[in-house]
PDB file of N, CA and C in Angstrom:
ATOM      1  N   UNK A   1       0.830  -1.202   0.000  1.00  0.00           N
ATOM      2  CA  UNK A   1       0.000   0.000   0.000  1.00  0.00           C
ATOM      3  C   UNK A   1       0.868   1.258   0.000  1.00  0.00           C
ATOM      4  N   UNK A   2       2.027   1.490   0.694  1.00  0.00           N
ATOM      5  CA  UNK A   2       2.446   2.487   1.274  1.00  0.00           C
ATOM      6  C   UNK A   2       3.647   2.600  -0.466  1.00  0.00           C
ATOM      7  N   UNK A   3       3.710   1.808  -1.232  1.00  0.00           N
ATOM      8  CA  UNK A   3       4.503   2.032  -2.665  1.00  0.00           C
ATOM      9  C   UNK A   3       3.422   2.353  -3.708  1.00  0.00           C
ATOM     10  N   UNK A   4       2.024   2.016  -2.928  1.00  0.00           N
ATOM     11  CA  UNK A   4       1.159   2.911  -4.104  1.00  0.00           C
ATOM     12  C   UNK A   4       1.068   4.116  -4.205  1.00  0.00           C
ATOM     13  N   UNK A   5       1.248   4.573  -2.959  1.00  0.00           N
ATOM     14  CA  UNK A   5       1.105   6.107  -2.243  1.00  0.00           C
ATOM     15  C   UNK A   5       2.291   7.062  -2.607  1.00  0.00           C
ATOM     16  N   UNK A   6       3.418   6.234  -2.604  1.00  0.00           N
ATOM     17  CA  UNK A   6       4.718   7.033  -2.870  1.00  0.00           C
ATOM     18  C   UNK A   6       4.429   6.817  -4.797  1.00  0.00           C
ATOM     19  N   UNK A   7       3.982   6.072  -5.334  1.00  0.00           N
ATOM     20  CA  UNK A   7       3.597   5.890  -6.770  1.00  0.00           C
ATOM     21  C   UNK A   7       2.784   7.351  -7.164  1.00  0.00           C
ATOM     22  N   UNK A   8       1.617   7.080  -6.520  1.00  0.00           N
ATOM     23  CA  UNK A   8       0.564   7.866  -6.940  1.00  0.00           C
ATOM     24  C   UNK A   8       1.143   9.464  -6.509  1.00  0.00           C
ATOM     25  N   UNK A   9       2.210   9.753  -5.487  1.00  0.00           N
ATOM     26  CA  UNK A   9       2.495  11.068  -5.250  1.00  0.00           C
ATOM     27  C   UNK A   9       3.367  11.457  -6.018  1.00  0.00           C
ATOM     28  N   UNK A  10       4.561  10.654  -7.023  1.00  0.00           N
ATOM     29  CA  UNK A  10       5.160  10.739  -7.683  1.00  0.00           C
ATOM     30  C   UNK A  10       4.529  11.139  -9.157  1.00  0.00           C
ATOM     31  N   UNK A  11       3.554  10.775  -9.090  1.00  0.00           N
ATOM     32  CA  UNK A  11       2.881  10.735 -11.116  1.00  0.00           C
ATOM     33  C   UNK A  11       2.085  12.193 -10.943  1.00  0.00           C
ATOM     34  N   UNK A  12       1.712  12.532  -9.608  1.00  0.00           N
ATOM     35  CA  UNK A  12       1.522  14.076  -9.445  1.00  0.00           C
ATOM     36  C   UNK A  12       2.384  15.002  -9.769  1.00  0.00           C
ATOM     37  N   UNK A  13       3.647  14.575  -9.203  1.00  0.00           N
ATOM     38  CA  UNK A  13       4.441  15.345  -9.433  1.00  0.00           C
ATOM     39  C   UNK A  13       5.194  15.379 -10.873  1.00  0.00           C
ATOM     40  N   UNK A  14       5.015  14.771 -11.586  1.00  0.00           N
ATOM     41  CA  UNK A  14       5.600  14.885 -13.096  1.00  0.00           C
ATOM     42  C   UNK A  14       4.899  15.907 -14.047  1.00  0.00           C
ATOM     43  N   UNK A  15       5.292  16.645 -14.976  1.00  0.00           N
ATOM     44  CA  UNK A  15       5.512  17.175 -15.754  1.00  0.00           C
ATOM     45  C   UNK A  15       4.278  17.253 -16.761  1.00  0.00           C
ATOM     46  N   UNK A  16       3.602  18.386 -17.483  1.00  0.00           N
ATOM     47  CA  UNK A  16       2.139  18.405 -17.899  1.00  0.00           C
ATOM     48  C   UNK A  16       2.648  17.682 -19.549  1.00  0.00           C
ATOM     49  N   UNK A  17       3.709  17.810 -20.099  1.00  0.00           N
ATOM     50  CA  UNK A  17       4.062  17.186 -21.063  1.00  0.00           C
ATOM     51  C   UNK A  17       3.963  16.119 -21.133  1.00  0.00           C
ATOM     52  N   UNK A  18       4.730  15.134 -20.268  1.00  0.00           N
ATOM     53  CA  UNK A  18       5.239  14.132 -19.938  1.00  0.00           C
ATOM     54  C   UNK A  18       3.272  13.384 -19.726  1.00  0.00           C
ATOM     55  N   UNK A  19       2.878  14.053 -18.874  1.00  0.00           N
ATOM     56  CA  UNK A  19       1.472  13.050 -18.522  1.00  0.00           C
ATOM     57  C   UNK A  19       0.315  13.454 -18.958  1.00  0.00           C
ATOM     58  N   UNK A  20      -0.029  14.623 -20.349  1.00  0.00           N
ATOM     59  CA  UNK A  20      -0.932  14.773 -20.817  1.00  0.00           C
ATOM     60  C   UNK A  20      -0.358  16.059 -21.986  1.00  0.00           C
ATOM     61  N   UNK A  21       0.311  15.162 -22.894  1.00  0.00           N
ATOM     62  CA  UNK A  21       0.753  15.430 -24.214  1.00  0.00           C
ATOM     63  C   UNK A  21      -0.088  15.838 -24.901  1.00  0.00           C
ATOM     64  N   UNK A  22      -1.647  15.554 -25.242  1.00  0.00           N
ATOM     65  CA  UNK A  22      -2.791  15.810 -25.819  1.00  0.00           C
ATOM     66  C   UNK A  22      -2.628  17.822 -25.779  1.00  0.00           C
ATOM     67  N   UNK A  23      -2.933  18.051 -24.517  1.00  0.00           N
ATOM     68  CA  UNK A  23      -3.092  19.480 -24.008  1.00  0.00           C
ATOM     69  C   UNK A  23      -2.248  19.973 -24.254  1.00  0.00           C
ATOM     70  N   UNK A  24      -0.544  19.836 -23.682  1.00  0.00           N
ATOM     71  CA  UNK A  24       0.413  20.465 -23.439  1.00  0.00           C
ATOM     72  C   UNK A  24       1.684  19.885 -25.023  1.00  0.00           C
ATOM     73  N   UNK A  25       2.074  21.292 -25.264  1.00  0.00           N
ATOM     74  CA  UNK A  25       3.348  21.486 -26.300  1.00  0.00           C
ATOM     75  C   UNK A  25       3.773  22.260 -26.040  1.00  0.00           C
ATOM     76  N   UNK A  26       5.473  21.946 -26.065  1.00  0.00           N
ATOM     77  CA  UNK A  26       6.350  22.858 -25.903  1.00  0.00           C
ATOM     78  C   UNK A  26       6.548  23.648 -27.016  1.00  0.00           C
ATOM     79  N   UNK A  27       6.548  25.036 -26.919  1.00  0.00           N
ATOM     80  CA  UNK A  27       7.062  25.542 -27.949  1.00  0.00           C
ATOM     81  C   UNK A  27       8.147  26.342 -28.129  1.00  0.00           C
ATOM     82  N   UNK A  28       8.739  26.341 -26.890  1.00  0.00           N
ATOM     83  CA  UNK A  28      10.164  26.772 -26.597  1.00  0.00           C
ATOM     84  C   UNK A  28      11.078  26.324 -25.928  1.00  0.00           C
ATOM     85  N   UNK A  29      12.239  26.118 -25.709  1.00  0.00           N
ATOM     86  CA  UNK A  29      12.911  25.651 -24.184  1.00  0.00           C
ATOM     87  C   UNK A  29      14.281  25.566 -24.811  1.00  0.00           C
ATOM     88  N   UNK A  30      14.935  26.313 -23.304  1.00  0.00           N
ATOM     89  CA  UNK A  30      16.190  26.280 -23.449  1.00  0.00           C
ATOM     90  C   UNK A  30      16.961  25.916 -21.706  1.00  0.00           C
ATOM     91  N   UNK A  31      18.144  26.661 -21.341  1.00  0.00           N
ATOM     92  CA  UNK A  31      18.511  26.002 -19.828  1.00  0.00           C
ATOM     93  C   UNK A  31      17.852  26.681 -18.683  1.00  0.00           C
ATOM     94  N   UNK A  32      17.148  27.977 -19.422  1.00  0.00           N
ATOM     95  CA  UNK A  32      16.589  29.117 -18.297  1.00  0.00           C
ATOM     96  C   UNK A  32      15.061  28.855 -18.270  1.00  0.00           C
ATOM     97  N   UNK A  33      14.311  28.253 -19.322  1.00  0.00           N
ATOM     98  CA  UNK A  33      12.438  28.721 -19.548  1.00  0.00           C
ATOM     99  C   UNK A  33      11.682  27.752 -20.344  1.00  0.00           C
ATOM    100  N   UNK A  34      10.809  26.984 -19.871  1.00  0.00           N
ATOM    101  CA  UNK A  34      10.042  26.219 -20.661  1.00  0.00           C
ATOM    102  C   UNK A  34       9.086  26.979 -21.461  1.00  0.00           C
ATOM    103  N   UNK A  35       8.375  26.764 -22.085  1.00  0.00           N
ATOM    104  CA  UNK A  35       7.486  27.666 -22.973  1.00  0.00           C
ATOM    105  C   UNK A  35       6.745  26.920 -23.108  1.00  0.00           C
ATOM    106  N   UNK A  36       5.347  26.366 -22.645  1.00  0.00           N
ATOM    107  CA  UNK A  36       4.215  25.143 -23.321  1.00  0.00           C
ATOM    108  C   UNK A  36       3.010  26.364 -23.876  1.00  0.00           C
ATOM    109  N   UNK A  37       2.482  25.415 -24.844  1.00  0.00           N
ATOM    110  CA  UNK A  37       1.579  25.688 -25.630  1.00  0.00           C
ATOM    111  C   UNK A  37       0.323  25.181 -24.904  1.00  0.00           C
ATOM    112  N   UNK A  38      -1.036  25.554 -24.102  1.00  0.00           N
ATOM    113  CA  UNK A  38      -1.778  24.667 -23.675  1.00  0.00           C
ATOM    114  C   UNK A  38      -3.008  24.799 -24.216  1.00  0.00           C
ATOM    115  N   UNK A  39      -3.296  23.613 -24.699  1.00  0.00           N
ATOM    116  CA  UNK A  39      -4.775  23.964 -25.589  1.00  0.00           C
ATOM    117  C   UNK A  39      -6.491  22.990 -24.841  1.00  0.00           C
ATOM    118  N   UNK A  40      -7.032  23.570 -24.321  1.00  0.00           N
ATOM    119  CA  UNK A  40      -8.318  22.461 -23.795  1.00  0.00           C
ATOM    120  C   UNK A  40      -9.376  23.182 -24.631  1.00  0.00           C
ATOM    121  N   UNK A  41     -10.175  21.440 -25.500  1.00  0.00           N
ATOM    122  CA  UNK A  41     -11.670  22.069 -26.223  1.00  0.00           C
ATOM    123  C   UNK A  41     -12.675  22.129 -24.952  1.00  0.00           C
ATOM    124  N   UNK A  42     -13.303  22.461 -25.366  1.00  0.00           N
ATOM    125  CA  UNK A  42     -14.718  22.957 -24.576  1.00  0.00           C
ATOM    126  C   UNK A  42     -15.002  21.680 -23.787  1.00  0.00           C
ATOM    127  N   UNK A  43     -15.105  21.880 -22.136  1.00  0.00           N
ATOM    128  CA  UNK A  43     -15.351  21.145 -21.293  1.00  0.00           C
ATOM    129  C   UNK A  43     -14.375  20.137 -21.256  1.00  0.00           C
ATOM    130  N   UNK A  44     -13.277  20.030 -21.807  1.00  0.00           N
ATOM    131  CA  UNK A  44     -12.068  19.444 -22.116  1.00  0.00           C
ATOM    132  C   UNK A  44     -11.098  19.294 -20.156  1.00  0.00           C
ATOM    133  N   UNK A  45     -10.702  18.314 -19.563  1.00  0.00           N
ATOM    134  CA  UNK A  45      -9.507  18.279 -18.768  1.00  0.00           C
ATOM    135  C   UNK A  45      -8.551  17.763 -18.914  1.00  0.00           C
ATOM    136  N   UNK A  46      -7.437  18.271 -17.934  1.00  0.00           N
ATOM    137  CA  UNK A  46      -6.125  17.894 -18.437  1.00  0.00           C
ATOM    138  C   UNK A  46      -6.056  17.106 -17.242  1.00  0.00           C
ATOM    139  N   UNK A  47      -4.786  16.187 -17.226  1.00  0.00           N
ATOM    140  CA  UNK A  47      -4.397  14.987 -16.093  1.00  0.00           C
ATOM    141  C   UNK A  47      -3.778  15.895 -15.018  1.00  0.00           C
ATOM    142  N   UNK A  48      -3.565  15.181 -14.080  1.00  0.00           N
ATOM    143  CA  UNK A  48      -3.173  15.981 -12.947  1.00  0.00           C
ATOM    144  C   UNK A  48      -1.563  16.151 -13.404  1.00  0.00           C
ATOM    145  N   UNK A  49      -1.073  17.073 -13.248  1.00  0.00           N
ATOM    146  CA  UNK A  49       0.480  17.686 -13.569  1.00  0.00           C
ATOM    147  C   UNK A  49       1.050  18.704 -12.735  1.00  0.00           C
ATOM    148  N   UNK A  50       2.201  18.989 -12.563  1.00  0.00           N
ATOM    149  CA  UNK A  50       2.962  19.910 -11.850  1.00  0.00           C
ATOM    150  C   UNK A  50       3.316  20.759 -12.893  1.00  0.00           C
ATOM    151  N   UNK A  51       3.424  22.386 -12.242  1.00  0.00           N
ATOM    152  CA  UNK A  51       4.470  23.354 -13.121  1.00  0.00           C
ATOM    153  C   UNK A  51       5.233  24.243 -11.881  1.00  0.00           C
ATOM    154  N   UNK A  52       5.917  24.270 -12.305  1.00  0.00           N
ATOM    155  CA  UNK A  52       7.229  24.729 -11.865  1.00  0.00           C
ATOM    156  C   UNK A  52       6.739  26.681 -11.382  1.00  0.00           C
ATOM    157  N   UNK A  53       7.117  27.379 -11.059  1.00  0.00           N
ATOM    158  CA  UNK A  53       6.492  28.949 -11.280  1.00  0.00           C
ATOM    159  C   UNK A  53       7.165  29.538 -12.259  1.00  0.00           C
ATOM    160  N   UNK A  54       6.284  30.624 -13.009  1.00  0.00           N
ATOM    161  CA  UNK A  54       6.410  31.084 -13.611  1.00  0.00           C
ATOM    162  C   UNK A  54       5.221  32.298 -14.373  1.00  0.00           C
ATOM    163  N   UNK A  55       4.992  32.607 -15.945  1.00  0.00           N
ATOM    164  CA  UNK A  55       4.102  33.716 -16.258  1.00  0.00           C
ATOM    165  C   UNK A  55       3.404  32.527 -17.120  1.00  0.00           C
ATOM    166  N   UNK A  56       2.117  33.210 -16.882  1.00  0.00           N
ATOM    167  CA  UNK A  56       0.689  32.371 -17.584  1.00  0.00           C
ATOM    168  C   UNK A  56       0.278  33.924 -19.147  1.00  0.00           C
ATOM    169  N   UNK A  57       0.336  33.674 -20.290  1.00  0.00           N
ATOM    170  CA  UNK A  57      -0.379  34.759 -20.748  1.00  0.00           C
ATOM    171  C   UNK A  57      -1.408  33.882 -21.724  1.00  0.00           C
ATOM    172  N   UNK A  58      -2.333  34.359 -21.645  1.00  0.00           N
ATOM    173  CA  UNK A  58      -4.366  34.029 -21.869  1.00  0.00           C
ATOM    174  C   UNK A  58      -3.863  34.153 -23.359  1.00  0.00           C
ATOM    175  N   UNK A  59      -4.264  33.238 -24.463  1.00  0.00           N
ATOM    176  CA  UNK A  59      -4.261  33.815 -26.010  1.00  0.00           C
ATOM    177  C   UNK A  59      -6.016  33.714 -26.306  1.00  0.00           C
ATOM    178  N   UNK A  60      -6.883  33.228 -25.309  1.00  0.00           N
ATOM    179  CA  UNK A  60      -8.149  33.725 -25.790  1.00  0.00           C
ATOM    180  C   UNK A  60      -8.922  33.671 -24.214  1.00  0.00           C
ATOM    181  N   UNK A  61      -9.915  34.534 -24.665  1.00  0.00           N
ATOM    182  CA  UNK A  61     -10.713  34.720 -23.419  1.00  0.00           C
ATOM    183  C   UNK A  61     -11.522  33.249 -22.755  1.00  0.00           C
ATOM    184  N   UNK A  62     -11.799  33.095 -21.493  1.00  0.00           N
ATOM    185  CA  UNK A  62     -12.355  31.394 -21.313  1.00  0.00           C
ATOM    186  C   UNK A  62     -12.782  31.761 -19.534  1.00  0.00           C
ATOM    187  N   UNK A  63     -13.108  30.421 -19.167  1.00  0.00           N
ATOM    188  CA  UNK A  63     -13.348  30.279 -17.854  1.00  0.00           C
ATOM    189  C   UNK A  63     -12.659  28.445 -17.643  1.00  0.00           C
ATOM    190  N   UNK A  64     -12.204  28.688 -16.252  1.00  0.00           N
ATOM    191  CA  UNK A  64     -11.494  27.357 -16.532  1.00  0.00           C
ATOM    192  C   UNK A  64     -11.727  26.925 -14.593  1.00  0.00           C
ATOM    193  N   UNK A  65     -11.125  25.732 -14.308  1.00  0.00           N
ATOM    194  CA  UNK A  65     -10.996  25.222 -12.849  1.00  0.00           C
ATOM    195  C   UNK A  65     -10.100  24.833 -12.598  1.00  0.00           C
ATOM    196  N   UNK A  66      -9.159  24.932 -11.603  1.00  0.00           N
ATOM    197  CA  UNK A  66      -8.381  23.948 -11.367  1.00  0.00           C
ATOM    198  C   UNK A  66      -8.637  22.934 -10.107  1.00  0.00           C
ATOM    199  N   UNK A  67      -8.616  21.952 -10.127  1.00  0.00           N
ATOM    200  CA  UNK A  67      -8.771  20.959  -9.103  1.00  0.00           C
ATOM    201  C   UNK A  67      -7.397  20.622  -8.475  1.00  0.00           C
ATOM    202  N   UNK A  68      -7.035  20.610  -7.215  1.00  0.00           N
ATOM    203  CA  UNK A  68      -6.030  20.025  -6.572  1.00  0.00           C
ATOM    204  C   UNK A  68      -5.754  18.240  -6.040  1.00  0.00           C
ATOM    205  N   UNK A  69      -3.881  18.101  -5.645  1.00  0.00           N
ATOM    206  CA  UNK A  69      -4.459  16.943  -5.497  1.00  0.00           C
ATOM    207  C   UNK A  69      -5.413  16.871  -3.922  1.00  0.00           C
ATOM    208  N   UNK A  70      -5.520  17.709  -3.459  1.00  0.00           N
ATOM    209  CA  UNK A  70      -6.320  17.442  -1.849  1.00  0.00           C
ATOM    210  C   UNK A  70      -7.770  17.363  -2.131  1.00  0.00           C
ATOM    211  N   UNK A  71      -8.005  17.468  -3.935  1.00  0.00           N
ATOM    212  CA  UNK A  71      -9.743  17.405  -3.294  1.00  0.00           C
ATOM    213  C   UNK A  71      -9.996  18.926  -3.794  1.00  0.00           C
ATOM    214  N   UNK A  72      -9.219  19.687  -3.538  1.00  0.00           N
ATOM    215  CA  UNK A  72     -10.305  21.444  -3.085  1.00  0.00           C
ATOM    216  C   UNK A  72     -10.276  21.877  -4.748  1.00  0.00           C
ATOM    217  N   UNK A  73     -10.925  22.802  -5.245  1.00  0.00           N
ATOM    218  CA  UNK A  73     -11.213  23.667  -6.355  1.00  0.00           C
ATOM    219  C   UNK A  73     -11.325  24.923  -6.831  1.00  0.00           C
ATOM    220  N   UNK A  74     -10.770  25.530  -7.450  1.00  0.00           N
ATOM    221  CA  UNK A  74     -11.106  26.836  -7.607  1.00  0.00           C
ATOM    222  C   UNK A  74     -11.461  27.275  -9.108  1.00  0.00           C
ATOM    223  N   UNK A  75     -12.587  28.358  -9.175  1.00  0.00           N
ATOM    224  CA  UNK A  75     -12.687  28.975 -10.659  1.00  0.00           C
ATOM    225  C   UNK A  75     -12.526  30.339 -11.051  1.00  0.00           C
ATOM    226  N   UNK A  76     -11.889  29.990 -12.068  1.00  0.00           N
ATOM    227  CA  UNK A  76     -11.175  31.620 -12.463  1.00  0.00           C
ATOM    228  C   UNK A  76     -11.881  31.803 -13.739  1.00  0.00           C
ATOM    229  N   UNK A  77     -11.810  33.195 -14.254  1.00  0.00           N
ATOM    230  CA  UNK A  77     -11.974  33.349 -15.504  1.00  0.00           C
ATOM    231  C   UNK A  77     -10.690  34.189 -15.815  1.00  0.00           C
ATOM    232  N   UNK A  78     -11.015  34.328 -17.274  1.00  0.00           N
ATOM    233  CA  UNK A  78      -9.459  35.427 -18.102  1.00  0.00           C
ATOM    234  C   UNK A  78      -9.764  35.636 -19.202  1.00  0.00           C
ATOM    235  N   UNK A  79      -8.980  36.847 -19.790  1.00  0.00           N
ATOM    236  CA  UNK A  79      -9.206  37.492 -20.687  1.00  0.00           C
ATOM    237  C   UNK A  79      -8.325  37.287 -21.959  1.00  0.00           C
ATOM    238  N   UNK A  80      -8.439  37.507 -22.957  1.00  0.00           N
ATOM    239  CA  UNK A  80      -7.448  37.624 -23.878  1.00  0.00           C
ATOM    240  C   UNK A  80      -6.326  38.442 -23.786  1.00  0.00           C
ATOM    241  N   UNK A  81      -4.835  38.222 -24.069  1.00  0.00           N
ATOM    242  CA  UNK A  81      -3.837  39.295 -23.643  1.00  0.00           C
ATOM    243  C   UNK A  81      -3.741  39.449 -22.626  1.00  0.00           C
ATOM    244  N   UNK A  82      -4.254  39.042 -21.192  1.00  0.00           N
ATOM    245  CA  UNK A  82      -4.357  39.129 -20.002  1.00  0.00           C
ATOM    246  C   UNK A  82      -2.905  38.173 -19.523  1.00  0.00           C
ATOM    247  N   UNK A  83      -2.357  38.536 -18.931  1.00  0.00           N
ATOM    248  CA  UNK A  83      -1.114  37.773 -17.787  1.00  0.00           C
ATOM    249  C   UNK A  83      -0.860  37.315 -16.476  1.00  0.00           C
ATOM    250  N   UNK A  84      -0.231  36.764 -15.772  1.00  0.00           N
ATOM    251  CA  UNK A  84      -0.189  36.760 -14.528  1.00  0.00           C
ATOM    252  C   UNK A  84       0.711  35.467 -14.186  1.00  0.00           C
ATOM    253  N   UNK A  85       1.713  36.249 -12.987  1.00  0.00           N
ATOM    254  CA  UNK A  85       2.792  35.155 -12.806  1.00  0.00           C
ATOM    255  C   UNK A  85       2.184  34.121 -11.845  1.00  0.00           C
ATOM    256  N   UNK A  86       2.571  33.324 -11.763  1.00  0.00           N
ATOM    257  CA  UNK A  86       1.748  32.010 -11.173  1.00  0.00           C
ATOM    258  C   UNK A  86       3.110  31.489  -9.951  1.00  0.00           C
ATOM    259  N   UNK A  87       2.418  30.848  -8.992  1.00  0.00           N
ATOM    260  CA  UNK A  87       3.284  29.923  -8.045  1.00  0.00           C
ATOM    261  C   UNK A  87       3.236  28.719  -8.612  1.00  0.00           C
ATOM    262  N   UNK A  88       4.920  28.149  -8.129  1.00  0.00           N
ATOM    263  CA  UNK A  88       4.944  26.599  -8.737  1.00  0.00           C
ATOM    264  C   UNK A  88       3.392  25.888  -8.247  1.00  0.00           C
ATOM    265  N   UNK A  89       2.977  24.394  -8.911  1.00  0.00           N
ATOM    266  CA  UNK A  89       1.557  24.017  -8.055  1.00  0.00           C
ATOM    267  C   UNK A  89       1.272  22.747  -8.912  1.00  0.00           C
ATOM    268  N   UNK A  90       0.371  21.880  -8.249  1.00  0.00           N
ATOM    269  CA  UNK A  90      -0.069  20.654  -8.685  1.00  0.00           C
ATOM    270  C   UNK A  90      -1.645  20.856  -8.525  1.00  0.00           C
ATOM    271  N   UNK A  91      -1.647  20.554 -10.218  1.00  0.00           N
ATOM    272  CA  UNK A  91      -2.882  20.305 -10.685  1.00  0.00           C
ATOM    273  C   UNK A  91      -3.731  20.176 -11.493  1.00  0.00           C
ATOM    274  N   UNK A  92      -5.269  19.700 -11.792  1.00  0.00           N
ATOM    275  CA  UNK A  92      -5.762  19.365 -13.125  1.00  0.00           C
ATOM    276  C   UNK A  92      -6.470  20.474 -13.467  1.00  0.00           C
ATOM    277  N   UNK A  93      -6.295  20.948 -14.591  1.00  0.00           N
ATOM    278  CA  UNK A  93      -7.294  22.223 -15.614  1.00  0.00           C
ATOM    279  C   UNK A  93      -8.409  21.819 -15.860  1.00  0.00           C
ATOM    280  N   UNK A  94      -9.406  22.500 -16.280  1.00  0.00           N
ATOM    281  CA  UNK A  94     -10.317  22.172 -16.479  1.00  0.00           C
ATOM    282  C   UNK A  94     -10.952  23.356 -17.470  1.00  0.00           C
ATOM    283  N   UNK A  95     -11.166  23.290 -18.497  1.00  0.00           N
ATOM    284  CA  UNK A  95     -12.024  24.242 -19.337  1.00  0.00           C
ATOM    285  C   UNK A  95     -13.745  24.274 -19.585  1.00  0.00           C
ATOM    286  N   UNK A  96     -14.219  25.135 -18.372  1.00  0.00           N
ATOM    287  CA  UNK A  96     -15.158  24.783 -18.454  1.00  0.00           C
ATOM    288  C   UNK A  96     -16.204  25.765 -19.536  1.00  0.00           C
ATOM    289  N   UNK A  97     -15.577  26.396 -20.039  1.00  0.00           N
ATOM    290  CA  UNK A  97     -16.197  27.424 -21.484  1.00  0.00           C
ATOM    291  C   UNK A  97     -16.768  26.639 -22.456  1.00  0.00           C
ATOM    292  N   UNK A  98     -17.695  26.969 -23.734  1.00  0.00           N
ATOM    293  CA  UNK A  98     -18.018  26.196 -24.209  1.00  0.00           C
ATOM    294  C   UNK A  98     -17.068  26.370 -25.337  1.00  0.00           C
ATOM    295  N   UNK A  99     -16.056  26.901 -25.324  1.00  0.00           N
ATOM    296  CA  UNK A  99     -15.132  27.320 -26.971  1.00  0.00           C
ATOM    297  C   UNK A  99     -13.734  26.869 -25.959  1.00  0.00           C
ATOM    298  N   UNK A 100     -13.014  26.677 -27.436  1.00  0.00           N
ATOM    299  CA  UNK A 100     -11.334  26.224 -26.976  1.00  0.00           C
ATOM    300  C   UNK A 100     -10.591  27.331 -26.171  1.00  0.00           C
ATOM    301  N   UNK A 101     -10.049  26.454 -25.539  1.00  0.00           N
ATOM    302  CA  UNK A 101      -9.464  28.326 -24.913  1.00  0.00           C
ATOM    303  C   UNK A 101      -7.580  27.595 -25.073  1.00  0.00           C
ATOM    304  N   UNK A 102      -6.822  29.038 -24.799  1.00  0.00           N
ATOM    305  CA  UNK A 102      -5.363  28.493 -25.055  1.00  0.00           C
ATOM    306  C   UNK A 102      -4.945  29.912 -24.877  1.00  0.00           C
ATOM    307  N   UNK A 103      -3.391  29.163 -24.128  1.00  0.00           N
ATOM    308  CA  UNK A 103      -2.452  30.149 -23.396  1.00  0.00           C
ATOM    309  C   UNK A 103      -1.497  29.716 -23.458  1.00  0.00           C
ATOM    310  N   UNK A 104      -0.084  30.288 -22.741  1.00  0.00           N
ATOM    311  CA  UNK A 104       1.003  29.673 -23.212  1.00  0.00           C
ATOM    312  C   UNK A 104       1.447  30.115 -21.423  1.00  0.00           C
ATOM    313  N   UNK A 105       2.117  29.311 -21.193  1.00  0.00           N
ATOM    314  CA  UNK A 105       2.662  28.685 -19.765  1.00  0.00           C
ATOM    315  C   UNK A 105       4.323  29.182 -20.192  1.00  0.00           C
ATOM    316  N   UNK A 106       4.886  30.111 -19.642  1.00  0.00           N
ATOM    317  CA  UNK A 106       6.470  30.345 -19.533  1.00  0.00           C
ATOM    318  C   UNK A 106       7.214  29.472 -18.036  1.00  0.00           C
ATOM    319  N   UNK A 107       7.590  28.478 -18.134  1.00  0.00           N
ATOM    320  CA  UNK A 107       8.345  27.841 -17.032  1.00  0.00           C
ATOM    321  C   UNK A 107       9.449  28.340 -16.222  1.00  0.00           C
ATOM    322  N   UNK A 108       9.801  28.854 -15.288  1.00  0.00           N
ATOM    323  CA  UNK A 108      11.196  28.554 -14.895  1.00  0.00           C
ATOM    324  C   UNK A 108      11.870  27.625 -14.443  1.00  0.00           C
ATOM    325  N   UNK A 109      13.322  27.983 -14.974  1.00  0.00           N
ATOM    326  CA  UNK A 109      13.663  26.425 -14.330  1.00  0.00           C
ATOM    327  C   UNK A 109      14.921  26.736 -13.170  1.00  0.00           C
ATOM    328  N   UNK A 110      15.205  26.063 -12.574  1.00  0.00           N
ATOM    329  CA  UNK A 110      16.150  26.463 -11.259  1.00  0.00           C
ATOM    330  C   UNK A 110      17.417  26.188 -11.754  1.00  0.00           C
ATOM    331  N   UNK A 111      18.516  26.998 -11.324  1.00  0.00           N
ATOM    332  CA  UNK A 111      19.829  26.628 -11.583  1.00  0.00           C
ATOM    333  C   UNK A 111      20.567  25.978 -11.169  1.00  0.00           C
ATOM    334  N   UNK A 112      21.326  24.489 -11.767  1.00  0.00           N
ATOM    335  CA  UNK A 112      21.366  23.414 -11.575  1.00  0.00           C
ATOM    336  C   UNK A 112      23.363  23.763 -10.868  1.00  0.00           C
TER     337      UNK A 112
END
């Protein structure tokens, strides 16, 4: 039981690429900044994933959720051209708009 737990806390913690490729493309990256592309259709979710902190900028207007792994929820909306730097965090998206919505996720990465 207790290697499912360290399993299941581990696949949280991996990477939105890595565990839900569908949504997430990189469209940049070098040793300093990930760059993903994130696209959800209408009522569309993504798997549970980690990101690192960094800047979120909106490429269309939407309403979305994120679910944590504890259970709790929150809903935001956003605008087109709209920004905002984000804390590292674990969790699943959720697009709950009825149109595609998509933004692009700037990563940081820590110096190794």
């Amino acid at each position: 039981m207790l290697i499912l737990l360290i399993l299941s806390g581990y696949s949280l913690a991996q990477g939105p690429v890595k565990v839900d490729p569908k949504h997430h493309k990189v469209e940049f990256e070098n040793d300093q900044v990930s760059v993903l592309r994130i696209t959800l259709g209408p009522k569309e979710k993504s798997a549970m994933h980690y990101h690192p902190e960094g800047m979120v900028i909106y490429l269309t207007d939407g309403k979305g959720k994120f679910t944590y792994p504890d259970g709790k929820n929150e809903k935001y909306e956003f605008k087109k051209a709209s920004f905002k730097w984000v804390p590292a965090l674990t969790h699943q998206g959720e697009n709950v708009s009825d149109k595609t919505v998509e933004l692009l996720q700037i990563e940081m990465k820590t110096k190794k």
